[in-house]
PDB file of N, CA and C in Angstrom:
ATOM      1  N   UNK A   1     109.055  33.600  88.989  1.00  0.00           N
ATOM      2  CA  UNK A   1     110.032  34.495  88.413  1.00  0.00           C
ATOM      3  C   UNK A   1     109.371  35.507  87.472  1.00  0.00           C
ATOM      4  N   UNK A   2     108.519  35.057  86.836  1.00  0.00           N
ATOM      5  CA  UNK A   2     107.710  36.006  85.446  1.00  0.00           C
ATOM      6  C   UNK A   2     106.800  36.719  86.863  1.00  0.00           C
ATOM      7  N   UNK A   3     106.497  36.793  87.864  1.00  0.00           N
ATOM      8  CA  UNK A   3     105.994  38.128  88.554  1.00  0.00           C
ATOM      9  C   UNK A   3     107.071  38.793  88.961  1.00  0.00           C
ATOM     10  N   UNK A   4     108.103  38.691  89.543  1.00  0.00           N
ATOM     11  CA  UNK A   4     109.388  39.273  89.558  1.00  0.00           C
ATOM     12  C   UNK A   4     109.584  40.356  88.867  1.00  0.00           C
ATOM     13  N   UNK A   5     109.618  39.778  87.289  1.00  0.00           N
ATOM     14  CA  UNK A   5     110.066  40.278  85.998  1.00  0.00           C
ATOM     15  C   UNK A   5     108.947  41.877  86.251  1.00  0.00           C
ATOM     16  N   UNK A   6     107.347  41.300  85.896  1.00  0.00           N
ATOM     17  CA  UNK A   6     106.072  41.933  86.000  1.00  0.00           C
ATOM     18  C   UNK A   6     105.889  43.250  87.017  1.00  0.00           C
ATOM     19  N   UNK A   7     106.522  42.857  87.819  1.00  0.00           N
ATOM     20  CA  UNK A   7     106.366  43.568  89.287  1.00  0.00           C
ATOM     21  C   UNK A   7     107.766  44.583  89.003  1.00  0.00           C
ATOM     22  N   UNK A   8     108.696  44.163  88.696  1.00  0.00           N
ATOM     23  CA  UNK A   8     109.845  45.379  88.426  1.00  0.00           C
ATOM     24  C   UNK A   8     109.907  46.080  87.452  1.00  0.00           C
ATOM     25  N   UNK A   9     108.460  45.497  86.120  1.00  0.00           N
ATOM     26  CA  UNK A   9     108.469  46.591  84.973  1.00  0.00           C
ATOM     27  C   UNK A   9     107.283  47.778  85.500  1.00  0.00           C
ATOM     28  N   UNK A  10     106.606  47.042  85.908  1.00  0.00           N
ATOM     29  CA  UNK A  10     105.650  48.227  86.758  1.00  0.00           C
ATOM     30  C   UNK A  10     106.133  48.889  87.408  1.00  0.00           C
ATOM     31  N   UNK A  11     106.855  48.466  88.320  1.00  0.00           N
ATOM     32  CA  UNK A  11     107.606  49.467  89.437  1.00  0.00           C
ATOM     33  C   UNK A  11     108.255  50.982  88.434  1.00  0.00           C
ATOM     34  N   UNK A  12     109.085  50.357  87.283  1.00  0.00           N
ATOM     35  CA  UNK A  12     109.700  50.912  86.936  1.00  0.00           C
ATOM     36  C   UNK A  12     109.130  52.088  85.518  1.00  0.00           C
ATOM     37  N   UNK A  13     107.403  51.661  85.466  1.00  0.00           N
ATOM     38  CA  UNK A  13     106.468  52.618  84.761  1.00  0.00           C
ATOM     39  C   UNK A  13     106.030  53.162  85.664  1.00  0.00           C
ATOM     40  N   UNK A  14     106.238  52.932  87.055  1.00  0.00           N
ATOM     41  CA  UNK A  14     105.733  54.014  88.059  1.00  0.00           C
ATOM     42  C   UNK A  14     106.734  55.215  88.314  1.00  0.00           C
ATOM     43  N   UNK A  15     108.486  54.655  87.879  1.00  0.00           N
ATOM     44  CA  UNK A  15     108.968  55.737  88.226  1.00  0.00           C
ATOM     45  C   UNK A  15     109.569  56.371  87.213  1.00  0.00           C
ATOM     46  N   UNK A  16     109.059  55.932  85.838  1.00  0.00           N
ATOM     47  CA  UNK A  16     108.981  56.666  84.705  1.00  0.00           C
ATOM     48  C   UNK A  16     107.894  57.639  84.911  1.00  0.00           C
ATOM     49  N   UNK A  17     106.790  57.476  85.364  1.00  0.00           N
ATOM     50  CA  UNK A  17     105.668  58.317  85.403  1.00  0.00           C
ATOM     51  C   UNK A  17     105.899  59.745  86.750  1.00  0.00           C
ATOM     52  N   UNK A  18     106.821  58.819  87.431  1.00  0.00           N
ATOM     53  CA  UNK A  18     107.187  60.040  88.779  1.00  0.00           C
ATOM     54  C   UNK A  18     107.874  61.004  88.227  1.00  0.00           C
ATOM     55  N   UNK A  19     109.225  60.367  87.095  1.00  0.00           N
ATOM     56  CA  UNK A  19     109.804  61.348  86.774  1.00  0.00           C
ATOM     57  C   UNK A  19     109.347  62.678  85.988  1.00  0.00           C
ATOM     58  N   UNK A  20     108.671  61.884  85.086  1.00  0.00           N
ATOM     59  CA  UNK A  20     107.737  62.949  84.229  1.00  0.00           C
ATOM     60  C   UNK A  20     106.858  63.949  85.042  1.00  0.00           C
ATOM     61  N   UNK A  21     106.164  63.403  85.766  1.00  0.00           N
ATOM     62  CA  UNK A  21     105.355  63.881  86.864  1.00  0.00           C
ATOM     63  C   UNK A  21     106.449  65.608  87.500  1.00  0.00           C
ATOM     64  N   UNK A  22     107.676  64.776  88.051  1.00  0.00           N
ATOM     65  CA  UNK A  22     108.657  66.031  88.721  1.00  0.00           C
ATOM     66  C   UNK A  22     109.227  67.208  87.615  1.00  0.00           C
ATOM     67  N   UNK A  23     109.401  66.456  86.575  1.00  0.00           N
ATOM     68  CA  UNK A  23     109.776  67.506  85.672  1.00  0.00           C
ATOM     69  C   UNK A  23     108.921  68.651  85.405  1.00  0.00           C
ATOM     70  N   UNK A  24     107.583  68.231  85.152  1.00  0.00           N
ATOM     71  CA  UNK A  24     106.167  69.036  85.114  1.00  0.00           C
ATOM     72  C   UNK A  24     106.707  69.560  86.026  1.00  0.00           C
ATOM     73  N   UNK A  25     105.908  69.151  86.895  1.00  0.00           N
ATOM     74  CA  UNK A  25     106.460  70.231  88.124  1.00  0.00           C
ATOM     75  C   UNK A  25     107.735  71.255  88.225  1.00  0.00           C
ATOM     76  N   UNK A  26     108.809  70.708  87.857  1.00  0.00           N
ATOM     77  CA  UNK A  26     109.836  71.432  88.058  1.00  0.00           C
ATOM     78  C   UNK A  26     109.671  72.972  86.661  1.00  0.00           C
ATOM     79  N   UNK A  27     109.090  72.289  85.561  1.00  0.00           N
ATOM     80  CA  UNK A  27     108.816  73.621  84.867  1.00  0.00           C
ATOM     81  C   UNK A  27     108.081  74.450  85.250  1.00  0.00           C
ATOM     82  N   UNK A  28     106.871  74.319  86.123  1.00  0.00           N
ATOM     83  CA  UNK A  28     105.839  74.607  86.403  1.00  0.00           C
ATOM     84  C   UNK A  28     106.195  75.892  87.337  1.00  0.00           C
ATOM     85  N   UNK A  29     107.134  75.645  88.347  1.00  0.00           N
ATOM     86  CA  UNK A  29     107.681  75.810  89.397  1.00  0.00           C
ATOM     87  C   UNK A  29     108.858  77.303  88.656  1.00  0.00           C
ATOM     88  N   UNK A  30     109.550  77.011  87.792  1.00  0.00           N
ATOM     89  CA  UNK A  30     110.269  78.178  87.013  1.00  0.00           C
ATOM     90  C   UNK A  30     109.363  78.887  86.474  1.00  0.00           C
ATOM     91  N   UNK A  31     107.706  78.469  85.594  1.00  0.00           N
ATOM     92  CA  UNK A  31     107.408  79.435  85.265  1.00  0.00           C
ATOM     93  C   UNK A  31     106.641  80.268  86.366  1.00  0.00           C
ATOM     94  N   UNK A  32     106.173  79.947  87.605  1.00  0.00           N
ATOM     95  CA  UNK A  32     105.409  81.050  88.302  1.00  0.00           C
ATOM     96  C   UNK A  32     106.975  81.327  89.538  1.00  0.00           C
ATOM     97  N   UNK A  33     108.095  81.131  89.077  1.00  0.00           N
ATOM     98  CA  UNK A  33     109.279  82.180  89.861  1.00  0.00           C
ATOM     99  C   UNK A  33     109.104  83.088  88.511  1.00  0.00           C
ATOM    100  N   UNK A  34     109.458  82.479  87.437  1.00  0.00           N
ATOM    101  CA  UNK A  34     109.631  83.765  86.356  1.00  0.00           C
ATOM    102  C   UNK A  34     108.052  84.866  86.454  1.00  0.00           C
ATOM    103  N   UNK A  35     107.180  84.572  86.368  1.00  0.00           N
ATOM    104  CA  UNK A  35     106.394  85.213  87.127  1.00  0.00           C
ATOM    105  C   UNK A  35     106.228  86.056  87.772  1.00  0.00           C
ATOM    106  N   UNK A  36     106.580  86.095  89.183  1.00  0.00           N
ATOM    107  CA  UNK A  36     106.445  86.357  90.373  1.00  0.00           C
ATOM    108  C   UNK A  36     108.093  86.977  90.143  1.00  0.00           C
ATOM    109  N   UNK A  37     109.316  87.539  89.692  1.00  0.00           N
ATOM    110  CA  UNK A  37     110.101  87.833  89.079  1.00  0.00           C
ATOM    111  C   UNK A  37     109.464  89.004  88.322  1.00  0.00           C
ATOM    112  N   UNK A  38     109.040  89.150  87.386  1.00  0.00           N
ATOM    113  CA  UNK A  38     108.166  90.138  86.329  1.00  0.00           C
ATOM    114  C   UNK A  38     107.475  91.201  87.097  1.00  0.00           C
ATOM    115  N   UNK A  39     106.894  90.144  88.157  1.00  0.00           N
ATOM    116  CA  UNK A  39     105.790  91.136  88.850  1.00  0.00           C
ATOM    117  C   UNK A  39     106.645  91.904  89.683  1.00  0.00           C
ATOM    118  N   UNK A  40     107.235  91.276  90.319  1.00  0.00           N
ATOM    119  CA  UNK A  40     108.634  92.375  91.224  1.00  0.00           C
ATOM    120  C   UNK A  40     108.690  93.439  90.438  1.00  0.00           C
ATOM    121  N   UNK A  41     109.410  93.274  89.018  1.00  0.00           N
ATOM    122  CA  UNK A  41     110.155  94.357  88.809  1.00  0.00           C
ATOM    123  C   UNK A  41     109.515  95.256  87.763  1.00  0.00           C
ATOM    124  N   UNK A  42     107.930  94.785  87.922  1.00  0.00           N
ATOM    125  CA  UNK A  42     107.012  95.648  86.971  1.00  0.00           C
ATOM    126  C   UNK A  42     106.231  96.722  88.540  1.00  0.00           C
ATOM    127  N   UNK A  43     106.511  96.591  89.721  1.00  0.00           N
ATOM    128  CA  UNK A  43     105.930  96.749  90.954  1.00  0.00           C
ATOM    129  C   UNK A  43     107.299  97.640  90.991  1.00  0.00           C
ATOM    130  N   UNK A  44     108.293  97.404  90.791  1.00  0.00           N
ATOM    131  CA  UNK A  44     109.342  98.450  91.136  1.00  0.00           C
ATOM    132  C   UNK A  44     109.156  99.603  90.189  1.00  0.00           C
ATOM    133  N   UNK A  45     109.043  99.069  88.857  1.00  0.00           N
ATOM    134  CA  UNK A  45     109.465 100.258  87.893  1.00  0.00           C
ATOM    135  C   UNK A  45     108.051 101.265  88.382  1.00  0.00           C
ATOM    136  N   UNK A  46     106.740 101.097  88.395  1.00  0.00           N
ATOM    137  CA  UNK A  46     105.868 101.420  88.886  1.00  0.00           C
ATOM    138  C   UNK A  46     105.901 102.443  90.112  1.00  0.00           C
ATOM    139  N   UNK A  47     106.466 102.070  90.891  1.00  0.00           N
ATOM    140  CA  UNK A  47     106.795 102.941  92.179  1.00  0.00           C
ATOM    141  C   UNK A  47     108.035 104.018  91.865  1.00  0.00           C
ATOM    142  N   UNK A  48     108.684 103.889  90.978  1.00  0.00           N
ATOM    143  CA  UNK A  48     109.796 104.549  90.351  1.00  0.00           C
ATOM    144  C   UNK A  48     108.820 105.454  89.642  1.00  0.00           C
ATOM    145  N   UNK A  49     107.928 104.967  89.029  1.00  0.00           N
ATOM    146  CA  UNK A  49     107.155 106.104  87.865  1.00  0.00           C
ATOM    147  C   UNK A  49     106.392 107.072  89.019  1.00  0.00           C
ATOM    148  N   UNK A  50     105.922 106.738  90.110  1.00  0.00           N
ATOM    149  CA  UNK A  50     105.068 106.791  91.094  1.00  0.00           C
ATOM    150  C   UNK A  50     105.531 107.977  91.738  1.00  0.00           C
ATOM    151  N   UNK A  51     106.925 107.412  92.236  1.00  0.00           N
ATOM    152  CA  UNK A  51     108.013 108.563  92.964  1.00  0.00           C
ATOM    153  C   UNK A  51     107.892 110.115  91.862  1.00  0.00           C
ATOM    154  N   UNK A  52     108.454 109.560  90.641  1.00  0.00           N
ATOM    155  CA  UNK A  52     108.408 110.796  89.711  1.00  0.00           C
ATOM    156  C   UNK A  52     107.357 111.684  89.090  1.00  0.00           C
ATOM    157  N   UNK A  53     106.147 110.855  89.084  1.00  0.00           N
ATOM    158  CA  UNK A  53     105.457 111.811  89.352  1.00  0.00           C
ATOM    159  C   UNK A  53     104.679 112.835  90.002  1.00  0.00           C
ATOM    160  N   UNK A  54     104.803 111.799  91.562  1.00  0.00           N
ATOM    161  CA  UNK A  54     104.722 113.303  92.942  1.00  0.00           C
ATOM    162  C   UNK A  54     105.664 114.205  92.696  1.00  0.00           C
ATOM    163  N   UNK A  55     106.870 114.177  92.274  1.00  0.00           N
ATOM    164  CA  UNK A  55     108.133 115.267  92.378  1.00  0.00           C
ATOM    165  C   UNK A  55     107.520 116.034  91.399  1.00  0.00           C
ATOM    166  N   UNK A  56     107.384 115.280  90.211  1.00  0.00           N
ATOM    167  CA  UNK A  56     106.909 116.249  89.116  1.00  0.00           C
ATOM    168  C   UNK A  56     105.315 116.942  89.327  1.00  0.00           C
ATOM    169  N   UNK A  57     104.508 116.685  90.134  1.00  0.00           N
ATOM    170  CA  UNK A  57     103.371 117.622  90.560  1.00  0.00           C
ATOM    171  C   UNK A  57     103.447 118.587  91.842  1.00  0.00           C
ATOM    172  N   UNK A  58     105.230 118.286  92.377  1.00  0.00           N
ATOM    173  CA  UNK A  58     105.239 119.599  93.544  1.00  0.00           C
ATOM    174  C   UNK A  58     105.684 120.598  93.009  1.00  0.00           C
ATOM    175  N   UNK A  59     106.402 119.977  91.943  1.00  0.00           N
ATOM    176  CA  UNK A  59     107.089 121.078  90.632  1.00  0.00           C
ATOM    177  C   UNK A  59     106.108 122.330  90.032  1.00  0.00           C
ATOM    178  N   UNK A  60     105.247 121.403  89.855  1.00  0.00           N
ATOM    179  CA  UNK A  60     103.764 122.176  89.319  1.00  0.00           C
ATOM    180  C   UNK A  60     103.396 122.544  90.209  1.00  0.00           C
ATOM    181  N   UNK A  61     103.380 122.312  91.259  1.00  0.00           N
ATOM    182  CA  UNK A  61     102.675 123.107  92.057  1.00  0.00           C
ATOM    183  C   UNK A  61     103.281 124.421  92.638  1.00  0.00           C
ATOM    184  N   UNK A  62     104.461 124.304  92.640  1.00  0.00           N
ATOM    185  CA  UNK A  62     105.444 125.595  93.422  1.00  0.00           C
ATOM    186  C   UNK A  62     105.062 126.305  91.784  1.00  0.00           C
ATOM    187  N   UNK A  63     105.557 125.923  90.731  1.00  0.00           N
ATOM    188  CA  UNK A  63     105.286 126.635  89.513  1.00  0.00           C
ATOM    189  C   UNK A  63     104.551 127.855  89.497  1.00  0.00           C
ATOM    190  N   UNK A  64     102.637 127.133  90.208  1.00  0.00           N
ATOM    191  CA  UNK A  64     101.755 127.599  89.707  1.00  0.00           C
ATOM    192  C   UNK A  64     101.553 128.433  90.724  1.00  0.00           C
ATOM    193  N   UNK A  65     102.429 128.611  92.029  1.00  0.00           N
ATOM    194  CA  UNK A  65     102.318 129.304  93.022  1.00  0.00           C
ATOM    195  C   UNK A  65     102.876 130.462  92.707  1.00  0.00           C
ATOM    196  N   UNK A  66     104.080 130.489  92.546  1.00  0.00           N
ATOM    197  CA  UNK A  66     105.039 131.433  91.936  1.00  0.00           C
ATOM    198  C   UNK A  66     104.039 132.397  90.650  1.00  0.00           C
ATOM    199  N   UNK A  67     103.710 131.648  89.762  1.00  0.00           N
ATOM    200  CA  UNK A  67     102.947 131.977  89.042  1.00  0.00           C
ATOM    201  C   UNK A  67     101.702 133.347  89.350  1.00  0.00           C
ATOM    202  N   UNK A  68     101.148 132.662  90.172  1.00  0.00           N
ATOM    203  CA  UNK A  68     100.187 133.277  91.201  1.00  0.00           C
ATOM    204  C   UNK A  68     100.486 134.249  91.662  1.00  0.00           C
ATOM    205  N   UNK A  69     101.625 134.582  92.089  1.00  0.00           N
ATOM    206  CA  UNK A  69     102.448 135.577  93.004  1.00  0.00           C
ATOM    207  C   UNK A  69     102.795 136.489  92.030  1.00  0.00           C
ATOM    208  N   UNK A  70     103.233 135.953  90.745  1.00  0.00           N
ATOM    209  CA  UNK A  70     103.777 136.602  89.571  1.00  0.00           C
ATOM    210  C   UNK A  70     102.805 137.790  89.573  1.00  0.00           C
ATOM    211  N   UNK A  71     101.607 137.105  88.656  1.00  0.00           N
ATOM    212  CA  UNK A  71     100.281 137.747  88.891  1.00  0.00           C
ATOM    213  C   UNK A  71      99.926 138.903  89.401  1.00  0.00           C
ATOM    214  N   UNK A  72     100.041 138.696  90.598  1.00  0.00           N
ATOM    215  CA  UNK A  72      99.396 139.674  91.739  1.00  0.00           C
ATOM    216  C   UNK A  72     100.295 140.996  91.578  1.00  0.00           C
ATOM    217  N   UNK A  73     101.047 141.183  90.870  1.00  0.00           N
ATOM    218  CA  UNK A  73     101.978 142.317  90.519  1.00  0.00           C
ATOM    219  C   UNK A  73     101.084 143.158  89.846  1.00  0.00           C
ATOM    220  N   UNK A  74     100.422 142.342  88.890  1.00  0.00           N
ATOM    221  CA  UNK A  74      99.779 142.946  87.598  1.00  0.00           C
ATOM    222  C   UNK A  74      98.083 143.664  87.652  1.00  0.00           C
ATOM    223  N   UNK A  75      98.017 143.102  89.082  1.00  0.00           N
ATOM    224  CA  UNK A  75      96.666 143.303  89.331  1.00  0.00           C
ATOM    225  C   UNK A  75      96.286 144.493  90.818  1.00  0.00           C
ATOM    226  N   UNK A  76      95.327 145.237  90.116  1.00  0.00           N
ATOM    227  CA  UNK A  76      95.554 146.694  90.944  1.00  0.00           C
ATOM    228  C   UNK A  76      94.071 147.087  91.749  1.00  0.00           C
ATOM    229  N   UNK A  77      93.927 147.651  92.381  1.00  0.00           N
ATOM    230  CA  UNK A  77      92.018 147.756  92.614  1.00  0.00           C
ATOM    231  C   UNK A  77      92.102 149.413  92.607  1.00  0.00           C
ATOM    232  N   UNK A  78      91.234 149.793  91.664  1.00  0.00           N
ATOM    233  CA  UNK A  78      91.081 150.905  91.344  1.00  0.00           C
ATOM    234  C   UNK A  78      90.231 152.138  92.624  1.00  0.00           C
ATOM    235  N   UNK A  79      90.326 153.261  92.430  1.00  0.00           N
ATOM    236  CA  UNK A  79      89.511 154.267  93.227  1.00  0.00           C
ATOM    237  C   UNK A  79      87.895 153.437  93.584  1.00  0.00           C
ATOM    238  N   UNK A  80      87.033 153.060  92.729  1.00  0.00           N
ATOM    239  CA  UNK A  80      86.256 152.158  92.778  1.00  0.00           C
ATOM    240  C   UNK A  80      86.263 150.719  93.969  1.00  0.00           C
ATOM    241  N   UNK A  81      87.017 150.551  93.684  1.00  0.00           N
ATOM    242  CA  UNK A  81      87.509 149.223  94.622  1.00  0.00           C
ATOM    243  C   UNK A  81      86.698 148.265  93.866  1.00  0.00           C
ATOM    244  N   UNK A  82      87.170 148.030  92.393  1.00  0.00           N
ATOM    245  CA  UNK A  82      86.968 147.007  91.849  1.00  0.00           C
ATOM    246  C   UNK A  82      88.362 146.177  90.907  1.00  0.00           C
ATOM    247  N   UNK A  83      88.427 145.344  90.724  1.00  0.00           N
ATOM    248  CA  UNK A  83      89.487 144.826  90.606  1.00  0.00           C
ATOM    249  C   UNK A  83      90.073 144.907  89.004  1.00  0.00           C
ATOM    250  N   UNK A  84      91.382 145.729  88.634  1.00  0.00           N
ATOM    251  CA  UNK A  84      91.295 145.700  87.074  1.00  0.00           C
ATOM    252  C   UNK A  84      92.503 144.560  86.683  1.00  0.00           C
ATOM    253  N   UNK A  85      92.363 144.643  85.698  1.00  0.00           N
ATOM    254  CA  UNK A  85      93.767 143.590  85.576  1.00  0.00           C
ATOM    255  C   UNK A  85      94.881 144.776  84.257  1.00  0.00           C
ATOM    256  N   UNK A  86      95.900 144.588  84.589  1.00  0.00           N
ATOM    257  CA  UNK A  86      97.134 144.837  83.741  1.00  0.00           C
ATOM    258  C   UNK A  86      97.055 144.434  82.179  1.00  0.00           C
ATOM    259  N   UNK A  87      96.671 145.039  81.395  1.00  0.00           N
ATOM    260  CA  UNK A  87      96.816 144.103  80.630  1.00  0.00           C
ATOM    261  C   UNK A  87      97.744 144.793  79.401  1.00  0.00           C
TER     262      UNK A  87
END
C-alpha cells in the first residue's frame, strides 16, 4: 500500500511539473504571437511610409520639371550663340 501511496505522489509531481511546464509554454507562445503581431504592423506602417514617399518624390519630380520648363522662358542665346541667362 505505502508504494501505492509513493507511486501516486510522484505521478502527481510529474503532473505538477507538466503543468508548469504548459503554462511556460503557453506564455511563451503569447509572447512570440505578440511579437510576430508588432512586426505585422510595424511592416505595415512601413509600407504606408514607403507608399508616401514615392508619391511625395513624383511630386518633386513633376515640380522640378515644371520648374525646368519655367526656366527655359528666361533663358535666351544671344547673336553670339552663347547662352545668357535673364537675370
Amino acid at each position: 500500500m505505502q508504494d501505492i501511496v509513493q507511486s501516486v505522489r510522484k505521478v502527481s509531481v510529474v503532473i505538477s511539473e507538466m503543468t508548469s511546464a504548459s503554462t511556460a509554454t503557453t506564455s511563451s507562445t503569447a509572447q512570440v504571437s505578440q511579437a510576430i503581431d508588432d512586426l505585422d504592423q510595424m511592416t505595415q506602417q512601413n509600407t504606408a511610409l514607403v507608399e508616401e514617399s514615392t508619391a511625395a518624390a513624383e511630386r518633386l519630380r513633376m515640380q522640378a520639371y515644371q520648374l525646368a520648363q519655367a526656366v527655359t522662358a528666361f533663358i535666351f542665346v544671344n547673336r553670339s550663340n552663347t547662352i545668357n541667362y535673364f537675370t
